[in-house]
Protein backbone atom coordinates (compact mmCIF):
# COMPACT_ATOMS: atom_id res chain seq x y z
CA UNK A 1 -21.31 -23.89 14.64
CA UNK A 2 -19.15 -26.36 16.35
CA UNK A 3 -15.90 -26.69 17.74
CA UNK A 4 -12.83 -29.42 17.56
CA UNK A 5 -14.13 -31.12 20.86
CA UNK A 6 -17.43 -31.06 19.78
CA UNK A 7 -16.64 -32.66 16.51
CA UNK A 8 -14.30 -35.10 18.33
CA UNK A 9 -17.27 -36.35 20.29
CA UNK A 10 -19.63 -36.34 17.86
CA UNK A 11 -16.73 -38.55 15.71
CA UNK A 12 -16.72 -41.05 19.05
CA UNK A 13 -20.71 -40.83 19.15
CA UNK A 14 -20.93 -42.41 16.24
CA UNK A 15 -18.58 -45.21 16.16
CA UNK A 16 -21.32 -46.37 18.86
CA UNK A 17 -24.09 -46.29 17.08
CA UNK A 18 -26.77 -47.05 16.39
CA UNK A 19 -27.83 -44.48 19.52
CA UNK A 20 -30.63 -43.17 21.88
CA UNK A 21 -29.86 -40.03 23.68
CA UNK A 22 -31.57 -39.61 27.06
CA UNK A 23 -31.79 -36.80 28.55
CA UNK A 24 -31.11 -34.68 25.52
CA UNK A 25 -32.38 -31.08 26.37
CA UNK A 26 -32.90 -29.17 23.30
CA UNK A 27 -30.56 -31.59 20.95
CA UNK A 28 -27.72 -29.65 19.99
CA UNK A 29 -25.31 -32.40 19.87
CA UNK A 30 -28.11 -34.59 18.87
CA UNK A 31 -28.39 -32.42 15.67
CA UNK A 32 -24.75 -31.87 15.07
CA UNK A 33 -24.42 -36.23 15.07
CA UNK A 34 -27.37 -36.45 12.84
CA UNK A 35 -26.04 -34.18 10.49
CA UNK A 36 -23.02 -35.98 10.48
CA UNK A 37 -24.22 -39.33 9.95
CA UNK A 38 -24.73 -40.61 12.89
CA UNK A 39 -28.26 -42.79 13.93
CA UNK A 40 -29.12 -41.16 17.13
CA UNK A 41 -32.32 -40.88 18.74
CA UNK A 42 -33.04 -37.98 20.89
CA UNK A 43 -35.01 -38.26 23.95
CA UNK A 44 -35.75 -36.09 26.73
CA UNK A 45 -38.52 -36.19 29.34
CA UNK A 46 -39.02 -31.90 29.30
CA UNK A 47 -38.20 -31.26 25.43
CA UNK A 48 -40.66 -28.81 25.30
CA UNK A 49 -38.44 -25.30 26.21
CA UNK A 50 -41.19 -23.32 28.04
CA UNK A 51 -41.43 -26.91 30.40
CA UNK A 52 -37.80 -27.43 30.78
CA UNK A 53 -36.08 -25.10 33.51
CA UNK A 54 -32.85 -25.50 32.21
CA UNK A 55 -33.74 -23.55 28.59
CA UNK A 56 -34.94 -20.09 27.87
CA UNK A 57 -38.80 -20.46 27.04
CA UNK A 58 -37.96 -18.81 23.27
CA UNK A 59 -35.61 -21.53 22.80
CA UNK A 60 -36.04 -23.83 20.03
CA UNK A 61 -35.45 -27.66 19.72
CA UNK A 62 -32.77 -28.02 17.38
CA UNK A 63 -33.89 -31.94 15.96
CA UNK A 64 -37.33 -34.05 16.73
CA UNK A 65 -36.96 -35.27 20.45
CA UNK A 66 -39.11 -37.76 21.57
CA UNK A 67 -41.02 -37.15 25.10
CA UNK A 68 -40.61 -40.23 27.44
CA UNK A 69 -38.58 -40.92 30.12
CA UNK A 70 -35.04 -43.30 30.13
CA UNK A 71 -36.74 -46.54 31.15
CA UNK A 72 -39.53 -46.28 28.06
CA UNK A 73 -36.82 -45.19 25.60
CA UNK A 74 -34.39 -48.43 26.68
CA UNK A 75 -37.48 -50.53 26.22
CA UNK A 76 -38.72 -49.15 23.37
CA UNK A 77 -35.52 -49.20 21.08
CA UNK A 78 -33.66 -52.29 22.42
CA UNK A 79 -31.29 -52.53 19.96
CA UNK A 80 -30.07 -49.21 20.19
CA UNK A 81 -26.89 -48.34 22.59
């Protein structure tokens, strides 16, 4: 579930898109966006919890996140904000 700021920014997101989210974590927002609407790529270098020190290791992506760092993602989706 979601709150008002949450769907505010998610609102904002996608008047920006289409989107590649670096640095992503687990996707939350990500998700939320997607479900929304919203063309948003996630990205994260750690999405894989048990790697990722800032997740519990039982924690569960919450969309596909693609594994590569900022600089690959920029160059690999060019035409994405």
């Amino acid at each position: 579930m979601i709150d008002r700021l949450e769907e505010e920014l998610i609102s904002l997101l996608c008047k920006f898109q289409p989107l590649i989210s670096v640095g992503c974590g687990l996707g939350f927002t990500e998700s939320h966006a997607q479900k929304a609407g919203c063309d948003i790529i996630p990205v994260d270098l750690y999405p894989d919890p048990v790697e990722n020190v800032y997740t519990e290791d039982t924690a569960e992506p919450f969309t596909e996140i693609f594994r590569m760092d900022a600089q690959k993602a920029v160059l690999k989706w060019q035409d994405r904000n």
